[in-house]
C-alpha atoms as a PDB file:
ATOM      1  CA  UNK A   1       7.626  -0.550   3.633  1.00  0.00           C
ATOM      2  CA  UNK A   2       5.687  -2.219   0.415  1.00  0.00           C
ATOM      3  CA  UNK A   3       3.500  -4.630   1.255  1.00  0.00           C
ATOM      4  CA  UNK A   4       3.552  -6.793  -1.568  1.00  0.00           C
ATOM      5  CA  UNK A   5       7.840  -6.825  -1.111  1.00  0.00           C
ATOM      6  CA  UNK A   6       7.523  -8.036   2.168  1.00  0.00           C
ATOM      7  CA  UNK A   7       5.186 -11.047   1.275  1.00  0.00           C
ATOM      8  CA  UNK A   8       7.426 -11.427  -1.401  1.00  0.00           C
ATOM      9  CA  UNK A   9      10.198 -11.638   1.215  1.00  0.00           C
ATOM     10  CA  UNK A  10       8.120 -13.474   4.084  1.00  0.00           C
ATOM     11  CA  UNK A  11       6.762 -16.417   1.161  1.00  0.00           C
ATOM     12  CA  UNK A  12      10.454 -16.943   0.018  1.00  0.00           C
ATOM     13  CA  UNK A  13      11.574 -17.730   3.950  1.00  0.00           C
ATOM     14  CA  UNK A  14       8.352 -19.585   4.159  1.00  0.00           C
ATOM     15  CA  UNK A  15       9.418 -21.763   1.159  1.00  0.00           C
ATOM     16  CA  UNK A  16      12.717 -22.619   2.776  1.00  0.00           C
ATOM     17  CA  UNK A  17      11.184 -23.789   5.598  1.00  0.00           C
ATOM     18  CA  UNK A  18       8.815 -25.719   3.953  1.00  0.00           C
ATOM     19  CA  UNK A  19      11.033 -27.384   1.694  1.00  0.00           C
ATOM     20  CA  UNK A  20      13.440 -28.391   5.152  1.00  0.00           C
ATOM     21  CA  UNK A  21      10.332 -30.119   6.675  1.00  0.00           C
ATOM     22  CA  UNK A  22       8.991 -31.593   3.532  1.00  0.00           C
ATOM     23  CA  UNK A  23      11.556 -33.815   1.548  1.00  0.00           C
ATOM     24  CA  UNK A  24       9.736 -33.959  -2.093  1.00  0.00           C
ATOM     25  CA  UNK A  25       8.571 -30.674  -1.751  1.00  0.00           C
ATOM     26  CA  UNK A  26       4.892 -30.977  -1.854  1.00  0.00           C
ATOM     27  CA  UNK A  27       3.689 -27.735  -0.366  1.00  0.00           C
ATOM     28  CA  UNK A  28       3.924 -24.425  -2.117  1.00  0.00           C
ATOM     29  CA  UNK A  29       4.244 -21.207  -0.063  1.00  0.00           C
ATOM     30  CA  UNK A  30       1.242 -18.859  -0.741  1.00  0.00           C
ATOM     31  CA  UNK A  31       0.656 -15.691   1.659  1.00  0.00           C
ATOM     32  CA  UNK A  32      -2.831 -17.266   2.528  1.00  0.00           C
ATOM     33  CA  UNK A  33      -1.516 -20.684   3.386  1.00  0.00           C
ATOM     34  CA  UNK A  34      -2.417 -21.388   7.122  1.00  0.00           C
ATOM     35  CA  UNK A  35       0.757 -21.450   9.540  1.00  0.00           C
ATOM     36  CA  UNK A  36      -1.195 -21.692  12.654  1.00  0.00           C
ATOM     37  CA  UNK A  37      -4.524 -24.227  13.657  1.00  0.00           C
ATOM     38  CA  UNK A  38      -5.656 -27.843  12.295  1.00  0.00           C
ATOM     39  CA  UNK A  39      -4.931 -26.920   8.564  1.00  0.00           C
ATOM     40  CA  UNK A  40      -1.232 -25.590   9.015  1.00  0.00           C
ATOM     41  CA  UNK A  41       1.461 -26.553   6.724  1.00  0.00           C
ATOM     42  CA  UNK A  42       4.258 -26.198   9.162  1.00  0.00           C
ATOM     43  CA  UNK A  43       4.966 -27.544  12.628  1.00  0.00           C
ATOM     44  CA  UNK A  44       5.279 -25.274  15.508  1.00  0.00           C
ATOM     45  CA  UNK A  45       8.841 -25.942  15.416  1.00  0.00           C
ATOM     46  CA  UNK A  46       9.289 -24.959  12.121  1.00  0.00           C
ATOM     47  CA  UNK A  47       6.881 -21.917  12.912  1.00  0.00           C
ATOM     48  CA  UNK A  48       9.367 -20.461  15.440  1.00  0.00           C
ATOM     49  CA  UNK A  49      12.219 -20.907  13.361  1.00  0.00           C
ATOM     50  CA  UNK A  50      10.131 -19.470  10.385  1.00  0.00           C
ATOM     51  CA  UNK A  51       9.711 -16.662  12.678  1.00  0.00           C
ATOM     52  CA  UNK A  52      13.347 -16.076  14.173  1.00  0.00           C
ATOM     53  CA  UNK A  53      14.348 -15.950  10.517  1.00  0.00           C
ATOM     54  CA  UNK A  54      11.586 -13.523   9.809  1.00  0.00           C
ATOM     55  CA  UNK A  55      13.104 -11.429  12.253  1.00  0.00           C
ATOM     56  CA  UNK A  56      16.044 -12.251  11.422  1.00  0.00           C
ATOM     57  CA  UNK A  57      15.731 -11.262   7.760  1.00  0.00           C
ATOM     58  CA  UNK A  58      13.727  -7.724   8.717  1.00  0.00           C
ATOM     59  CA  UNK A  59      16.772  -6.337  10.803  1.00  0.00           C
ATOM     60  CA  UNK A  60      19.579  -6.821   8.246  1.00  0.00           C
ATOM     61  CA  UNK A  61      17.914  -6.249   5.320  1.00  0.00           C
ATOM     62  CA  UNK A  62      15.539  -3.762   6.325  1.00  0.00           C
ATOM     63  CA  UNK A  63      17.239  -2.398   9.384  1.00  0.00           C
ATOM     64  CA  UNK A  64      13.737  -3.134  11.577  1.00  0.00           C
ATOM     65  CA  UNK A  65      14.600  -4.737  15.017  1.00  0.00           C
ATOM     66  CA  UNK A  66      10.869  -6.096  15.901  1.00  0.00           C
ATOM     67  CA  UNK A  67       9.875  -8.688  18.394  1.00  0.00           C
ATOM     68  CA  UNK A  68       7.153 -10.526  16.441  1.00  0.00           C
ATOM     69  CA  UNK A  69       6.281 -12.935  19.556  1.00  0.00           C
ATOM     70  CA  UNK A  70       4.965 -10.556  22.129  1.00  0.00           C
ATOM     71  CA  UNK A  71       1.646 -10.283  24.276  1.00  0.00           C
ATOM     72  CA  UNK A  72       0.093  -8.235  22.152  1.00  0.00           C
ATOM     73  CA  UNK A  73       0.154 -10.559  19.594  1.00  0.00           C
ATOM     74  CA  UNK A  74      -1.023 -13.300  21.414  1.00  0.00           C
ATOM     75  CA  UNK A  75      -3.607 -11.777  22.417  1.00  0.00           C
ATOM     76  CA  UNK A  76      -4.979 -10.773  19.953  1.00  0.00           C
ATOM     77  CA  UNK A  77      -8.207 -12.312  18.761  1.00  0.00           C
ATOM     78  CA  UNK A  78      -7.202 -13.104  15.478  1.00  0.00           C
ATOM     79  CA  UNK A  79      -3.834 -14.591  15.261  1.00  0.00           C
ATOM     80  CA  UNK A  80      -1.243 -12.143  13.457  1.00  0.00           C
ATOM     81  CA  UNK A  81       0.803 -16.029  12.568  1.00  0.00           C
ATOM     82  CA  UNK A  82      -2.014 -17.623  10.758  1.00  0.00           C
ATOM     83  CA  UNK A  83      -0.530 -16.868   7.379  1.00  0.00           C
ATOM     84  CA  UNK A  84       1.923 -14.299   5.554  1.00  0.00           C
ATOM     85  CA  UNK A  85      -0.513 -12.137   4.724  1.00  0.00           C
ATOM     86  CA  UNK A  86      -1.777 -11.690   8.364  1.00  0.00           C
ATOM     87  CA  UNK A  87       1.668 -11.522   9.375  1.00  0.00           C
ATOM     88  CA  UNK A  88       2.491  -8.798   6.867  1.00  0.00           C
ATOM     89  CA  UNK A  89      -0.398  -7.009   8.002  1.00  0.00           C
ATOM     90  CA  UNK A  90       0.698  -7.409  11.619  1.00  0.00           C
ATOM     91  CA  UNK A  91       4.092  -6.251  10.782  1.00  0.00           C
ATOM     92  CA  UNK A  92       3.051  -2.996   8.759  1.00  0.00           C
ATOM     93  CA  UNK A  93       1.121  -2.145  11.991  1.00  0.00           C
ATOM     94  CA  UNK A  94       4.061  -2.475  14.164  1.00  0.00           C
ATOM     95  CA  UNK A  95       6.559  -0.395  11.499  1.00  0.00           C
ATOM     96  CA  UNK A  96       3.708   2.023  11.511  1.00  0.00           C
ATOM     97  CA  UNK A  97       3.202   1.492   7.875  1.00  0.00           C
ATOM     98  CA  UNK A  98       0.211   0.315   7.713  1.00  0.00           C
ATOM     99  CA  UNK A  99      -2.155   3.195   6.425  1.00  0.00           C
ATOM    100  CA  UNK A 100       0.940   3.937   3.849  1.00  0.00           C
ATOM    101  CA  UNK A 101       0.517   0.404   2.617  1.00  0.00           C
ATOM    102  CA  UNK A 102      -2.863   0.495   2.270  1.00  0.00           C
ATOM    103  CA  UNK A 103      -3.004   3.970   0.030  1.00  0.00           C
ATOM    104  CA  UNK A 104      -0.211   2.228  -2.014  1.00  0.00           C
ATOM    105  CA  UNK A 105      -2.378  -0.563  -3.094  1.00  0.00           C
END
């Protein structure tokens, strides 16, 4: 999976999601914009639903049925949902993608 099409992808859903919860559409979705913590743009509301669309998104159009939400990921020490980019990271992992991502850069 390319990276930089699935932060494509992952900022467009963000977008939506940030243009539901704001009404004049002051926020612009950028993969390093914080979606977790003090500084986040969304509510944790709008986080899960950002995520259920995510995964959502992943299985029809890329025919990947992942659990995002899991242990693993909150247990991590870093937080795979502070922003796209850490997601996308996250999500390469998981797909096993990763390294190929990387190399592709």
């Amino acid at each position: 999976m390319d990276r930089q099409r699935l932060i494509s992808m992952m900022t467009g859903l963000l977008q939506a999601t940030l243009d539901d919860q704001n009404e004049h559409g002051a926020v612009t979705a950028t993969p390093s914009l914080p979606l977790v913590g003090e500084n986040a743009a969304i509510t944790s509301m709008r986080l899960v639903s950002f995520i259920a669309d995510l995964e959502t998104t992943l299985a029809s159009d890329y025919g990947l049925n992942l659990t995002l939400v899991s242990e693993q990921a909150l247990s991590r020490s870093k937080s795979p949902f502070r922003s796209v980019d850490a997601l996308a990271d996250y999500i390469l992992e998981l797909t096993g993608t990763a390294d190929q991502a990387v190399s592709a850069a």
